[in-house]
N, C-alpha and C. Protein backbone atom coordinates (compact mmCIF):
# COMPACT_ATOMS: atom_id res chain seq x y z
N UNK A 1 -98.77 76.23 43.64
CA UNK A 1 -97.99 76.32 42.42
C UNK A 1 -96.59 76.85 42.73
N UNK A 2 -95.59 76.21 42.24
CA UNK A 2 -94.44 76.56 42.23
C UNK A 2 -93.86 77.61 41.41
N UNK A 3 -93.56 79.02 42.01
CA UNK A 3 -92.50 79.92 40.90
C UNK A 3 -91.30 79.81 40.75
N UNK A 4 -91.53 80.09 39.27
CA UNK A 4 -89.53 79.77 39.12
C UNK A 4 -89.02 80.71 38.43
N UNK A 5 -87.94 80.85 38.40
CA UNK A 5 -87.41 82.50 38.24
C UNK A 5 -86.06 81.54 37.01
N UNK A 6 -85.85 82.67 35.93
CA UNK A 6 -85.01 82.13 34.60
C UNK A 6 -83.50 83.06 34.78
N UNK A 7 -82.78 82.44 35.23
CA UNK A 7 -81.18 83.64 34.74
C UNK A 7 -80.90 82.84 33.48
N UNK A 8 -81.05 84.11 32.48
CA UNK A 8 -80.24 83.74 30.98
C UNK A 8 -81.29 83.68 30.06
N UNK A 9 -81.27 84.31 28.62
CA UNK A 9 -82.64 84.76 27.92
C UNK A 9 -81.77 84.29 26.66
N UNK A 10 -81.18 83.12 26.03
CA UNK A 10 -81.08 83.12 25.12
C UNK A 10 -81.84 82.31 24.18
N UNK A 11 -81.53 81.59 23.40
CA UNK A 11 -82.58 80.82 22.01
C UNK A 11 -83.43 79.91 22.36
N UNK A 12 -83.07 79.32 23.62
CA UNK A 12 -83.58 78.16 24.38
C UNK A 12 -84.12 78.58 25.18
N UNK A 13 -84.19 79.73 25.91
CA UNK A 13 -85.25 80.15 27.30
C UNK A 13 -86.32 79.83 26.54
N UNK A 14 -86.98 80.75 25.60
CA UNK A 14 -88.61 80.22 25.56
C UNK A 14 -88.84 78.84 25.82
N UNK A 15 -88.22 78.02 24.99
CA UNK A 15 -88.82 76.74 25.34
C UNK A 15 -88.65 76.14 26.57
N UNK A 16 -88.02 76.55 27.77
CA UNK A 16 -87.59 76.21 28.78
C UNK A 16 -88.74 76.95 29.76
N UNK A 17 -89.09 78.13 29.41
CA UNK A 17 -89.98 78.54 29.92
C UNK A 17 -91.66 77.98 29.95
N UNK A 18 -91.83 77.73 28.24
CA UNK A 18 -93.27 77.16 28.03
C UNK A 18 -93.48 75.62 28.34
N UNK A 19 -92.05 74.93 28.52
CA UNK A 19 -91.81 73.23 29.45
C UNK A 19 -92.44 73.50 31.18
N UNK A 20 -91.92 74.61 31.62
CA UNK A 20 -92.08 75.06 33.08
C UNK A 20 -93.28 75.22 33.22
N UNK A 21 -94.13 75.89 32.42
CA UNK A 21 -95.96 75.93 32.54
C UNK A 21 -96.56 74.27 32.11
N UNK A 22 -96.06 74.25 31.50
CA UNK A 22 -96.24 72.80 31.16
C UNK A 22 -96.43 71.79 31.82
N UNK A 23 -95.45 72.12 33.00
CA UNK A 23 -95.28 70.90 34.22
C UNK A 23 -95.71 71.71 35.30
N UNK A 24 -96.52 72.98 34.89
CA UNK A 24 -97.40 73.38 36.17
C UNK A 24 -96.32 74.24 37.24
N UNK A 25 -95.37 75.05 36.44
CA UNK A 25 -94.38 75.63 37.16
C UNK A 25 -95.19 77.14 37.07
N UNK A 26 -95.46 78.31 37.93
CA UNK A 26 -95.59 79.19 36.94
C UNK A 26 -94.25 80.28 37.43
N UNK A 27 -93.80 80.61 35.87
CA UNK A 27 -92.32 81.65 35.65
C UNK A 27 -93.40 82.88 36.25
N UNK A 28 -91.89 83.81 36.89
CA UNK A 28 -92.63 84.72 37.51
C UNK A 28 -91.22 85.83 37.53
N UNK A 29 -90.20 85.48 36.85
CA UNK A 29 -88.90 86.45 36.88
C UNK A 29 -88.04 86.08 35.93
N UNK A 30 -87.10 87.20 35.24
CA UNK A 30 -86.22 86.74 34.14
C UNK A 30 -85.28 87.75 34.11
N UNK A 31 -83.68 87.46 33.96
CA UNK A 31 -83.26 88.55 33.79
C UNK A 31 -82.26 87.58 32.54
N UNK A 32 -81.19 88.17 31.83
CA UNK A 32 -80.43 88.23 31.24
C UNK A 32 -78.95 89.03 31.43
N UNK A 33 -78.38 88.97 30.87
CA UNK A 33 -76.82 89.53 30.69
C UNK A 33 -77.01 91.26 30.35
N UNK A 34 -76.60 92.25 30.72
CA UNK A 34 -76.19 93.85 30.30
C UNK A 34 -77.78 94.15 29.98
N UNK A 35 -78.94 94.00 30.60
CA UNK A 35 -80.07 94.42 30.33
C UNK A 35 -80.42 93.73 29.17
N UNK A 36 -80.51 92.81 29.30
CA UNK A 36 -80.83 91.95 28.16
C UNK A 36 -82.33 92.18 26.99
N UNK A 37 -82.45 92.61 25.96
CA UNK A 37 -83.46 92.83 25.36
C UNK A 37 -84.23 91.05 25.31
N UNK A 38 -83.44 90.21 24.73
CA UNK A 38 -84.41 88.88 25.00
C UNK A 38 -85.39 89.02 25.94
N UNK A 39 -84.54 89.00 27.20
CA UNK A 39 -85.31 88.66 28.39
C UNK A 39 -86.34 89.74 28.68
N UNK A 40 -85.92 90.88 28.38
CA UNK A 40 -87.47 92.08 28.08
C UNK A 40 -88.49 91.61 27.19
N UNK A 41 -88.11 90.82 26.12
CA UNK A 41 -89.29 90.83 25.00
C UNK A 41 -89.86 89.53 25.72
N UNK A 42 -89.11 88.51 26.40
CA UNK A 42 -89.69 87.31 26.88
C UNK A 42 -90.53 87.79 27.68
N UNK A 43 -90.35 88.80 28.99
CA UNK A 43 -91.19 89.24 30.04
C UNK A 43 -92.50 89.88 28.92
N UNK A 44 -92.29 90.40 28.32
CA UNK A 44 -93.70 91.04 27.67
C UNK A 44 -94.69 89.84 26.65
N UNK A 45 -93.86 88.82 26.74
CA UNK A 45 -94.23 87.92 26.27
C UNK A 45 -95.05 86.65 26.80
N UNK A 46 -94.97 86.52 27.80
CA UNK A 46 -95.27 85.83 28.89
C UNK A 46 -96.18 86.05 29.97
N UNK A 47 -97.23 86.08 30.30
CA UNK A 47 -97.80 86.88 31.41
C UNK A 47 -97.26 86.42 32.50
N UNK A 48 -97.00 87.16 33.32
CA UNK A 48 -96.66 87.10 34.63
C UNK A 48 -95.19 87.58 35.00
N UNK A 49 -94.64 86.95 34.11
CA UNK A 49 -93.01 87.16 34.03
C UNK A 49 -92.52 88.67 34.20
N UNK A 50 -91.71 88.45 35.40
CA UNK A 50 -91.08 90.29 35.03
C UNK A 50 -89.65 89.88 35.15
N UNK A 51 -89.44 91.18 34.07
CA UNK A 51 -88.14 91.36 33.85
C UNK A 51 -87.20 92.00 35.29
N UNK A 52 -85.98 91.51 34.97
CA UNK A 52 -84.73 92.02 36.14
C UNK A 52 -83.91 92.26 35.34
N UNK A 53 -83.11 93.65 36.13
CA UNK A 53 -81.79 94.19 35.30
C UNK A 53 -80.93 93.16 35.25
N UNK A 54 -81.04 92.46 36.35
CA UNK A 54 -79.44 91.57 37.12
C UNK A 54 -79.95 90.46 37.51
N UNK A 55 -78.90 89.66 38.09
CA UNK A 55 -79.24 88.14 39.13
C UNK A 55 -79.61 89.02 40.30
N UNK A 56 -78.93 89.58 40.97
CA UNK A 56 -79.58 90.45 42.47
C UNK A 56 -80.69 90.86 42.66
N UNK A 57 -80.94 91.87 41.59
CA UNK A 57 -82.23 92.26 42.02
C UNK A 57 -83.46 91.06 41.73
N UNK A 58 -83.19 90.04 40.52
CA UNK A 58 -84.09 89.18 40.68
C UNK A 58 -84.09 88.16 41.84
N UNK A 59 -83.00 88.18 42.32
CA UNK A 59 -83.30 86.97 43.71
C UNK A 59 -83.91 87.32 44.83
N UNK A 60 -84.23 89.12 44.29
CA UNK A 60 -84.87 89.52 45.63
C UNK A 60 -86.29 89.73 45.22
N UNK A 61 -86.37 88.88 44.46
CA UNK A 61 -88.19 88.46 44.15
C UNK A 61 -88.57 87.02 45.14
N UNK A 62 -89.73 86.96 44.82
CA UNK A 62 -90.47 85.86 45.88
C UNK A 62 -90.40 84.64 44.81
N UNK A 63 -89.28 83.52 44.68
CA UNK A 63 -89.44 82.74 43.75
C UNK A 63 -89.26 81.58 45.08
N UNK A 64 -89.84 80.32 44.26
CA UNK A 64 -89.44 78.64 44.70
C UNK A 64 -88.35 77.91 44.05
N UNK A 65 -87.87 78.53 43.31
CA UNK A 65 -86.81 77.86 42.68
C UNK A 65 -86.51 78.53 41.36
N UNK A 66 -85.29 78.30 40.69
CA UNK A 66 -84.67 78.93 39.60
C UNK A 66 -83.65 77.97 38.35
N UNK A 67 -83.62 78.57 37.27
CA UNK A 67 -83.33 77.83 36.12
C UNK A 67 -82.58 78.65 35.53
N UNK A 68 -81.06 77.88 35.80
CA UNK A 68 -80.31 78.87 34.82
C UNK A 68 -79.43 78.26 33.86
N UNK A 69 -79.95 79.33 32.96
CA UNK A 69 -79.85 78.85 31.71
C UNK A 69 -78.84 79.87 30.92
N UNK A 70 -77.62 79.14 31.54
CA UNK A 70 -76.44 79.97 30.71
C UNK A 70 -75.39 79.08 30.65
N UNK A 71 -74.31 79.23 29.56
CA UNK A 71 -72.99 78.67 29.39
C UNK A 71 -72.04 78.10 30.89
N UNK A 72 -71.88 76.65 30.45
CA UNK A 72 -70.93 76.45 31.32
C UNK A 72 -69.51 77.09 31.87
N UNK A 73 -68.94 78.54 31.72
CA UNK A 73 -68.37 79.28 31.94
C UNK A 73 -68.62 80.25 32.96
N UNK A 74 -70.10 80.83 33.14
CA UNK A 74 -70.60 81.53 34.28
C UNK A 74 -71.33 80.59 34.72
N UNK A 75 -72.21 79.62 34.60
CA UNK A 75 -72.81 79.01 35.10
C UNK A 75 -72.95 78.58 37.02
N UNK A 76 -71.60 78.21 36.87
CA UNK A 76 -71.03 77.62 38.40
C UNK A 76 -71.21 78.85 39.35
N UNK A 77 -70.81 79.71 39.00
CA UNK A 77 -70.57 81.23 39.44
C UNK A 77 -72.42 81.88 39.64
N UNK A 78 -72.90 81.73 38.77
CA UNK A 78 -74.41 82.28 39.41
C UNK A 78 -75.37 81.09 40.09
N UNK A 79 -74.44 80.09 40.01
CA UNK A 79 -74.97 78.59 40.90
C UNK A 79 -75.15 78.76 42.33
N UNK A 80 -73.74 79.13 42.35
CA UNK A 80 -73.04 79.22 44.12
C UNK A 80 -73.99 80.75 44.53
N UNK A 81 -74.06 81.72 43.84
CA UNK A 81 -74.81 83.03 44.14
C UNK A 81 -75.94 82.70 44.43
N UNK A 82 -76.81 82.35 43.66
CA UNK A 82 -77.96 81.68 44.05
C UNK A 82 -78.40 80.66 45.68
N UNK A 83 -77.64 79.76 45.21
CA UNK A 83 -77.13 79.57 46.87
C UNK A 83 -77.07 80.25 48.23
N UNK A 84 -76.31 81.02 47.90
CA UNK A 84 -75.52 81.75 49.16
C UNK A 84 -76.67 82.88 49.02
N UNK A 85 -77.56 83.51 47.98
CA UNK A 85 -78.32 84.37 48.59
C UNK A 85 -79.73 84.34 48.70
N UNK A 86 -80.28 82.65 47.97
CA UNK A 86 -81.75 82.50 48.19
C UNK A 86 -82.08 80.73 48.76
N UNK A 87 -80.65 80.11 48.47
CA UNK A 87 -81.07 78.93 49.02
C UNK A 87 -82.37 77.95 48.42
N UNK A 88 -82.72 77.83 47.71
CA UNK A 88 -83.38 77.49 46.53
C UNK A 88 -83.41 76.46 45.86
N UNK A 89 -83.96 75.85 45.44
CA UNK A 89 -83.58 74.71 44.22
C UNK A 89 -83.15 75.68 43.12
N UNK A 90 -82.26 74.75 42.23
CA UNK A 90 -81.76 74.94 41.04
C UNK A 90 -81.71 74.19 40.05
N UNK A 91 -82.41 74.28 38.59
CA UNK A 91 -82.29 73.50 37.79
C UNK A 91 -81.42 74.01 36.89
N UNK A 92 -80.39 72.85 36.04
CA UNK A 92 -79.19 73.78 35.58
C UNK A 92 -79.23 73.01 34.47
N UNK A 93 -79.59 73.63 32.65
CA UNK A 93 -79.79 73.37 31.49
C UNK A 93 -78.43 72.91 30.91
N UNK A 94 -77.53 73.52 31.19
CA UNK A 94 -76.08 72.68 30.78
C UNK A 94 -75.36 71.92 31.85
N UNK A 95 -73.97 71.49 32.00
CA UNK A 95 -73.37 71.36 33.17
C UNK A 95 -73.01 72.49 33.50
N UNK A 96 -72.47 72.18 34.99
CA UNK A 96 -72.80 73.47 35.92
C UNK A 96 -71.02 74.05 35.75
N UNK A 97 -70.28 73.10 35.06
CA UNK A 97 -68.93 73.39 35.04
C UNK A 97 -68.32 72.58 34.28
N UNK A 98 -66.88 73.16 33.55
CA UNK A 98 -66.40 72.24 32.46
C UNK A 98 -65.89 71.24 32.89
N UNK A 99 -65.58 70.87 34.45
CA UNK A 99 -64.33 70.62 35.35
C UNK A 99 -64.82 69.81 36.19
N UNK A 100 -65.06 68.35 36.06
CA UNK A 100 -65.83 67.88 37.24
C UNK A 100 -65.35 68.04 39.23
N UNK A 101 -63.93 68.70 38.68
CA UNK A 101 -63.50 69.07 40.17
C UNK A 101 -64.41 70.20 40.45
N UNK A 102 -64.46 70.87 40.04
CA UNK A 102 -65.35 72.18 40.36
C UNK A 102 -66.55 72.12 40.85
């Protein structure tokens, strides 16, 4: 089974999350923006799922891949992080940038 880890807890994570069990993913990490209460009530919501203060400390969980699910404004920016510190697949719910140069 594949784990996948969520950056970004807003109106659309749940359902992004209960699609991921769905297709036999199982979520296993979540963080959000400034300690995000979403992403706390999602982790208590969810079995398995634990909450992260940050992107850092969650990439230093044992995931297979990650879904982030935030505005095309940071997006690109916790793309390339992800990258450069877990090497990972990435599935990305908006575009990854407003700017197709980017």
């Amino acid at each position: 089974m594949v784990k996948i880890g969520f950056i970004g807890a807003g109106s659309i994570a749940r359902a992004h999350i209960l699609a991921s069990i769905a297709a036999g993913f199982i979520p296993t990490a979540i963080c959000g923006k400034n300690l995000s209460d979403r992403a706390k009530a999602l982790s208590m919501e969810i079995p398995g799922l634990k909450h992260f203060k940050n992107v850092d400390e969650l990439l230093k969980s044992d995931l297979d891949c990650i879904s982030i699910l935030l505005n095309s404004d940071v997006s690109l920016r916790i793309y390339k992080t992800v990258i450069e510190q877990k090497n990972i697949p990435v599935l990305i719910e908006k575009p990854v940038a407003r700017k197709s140069l980017e």
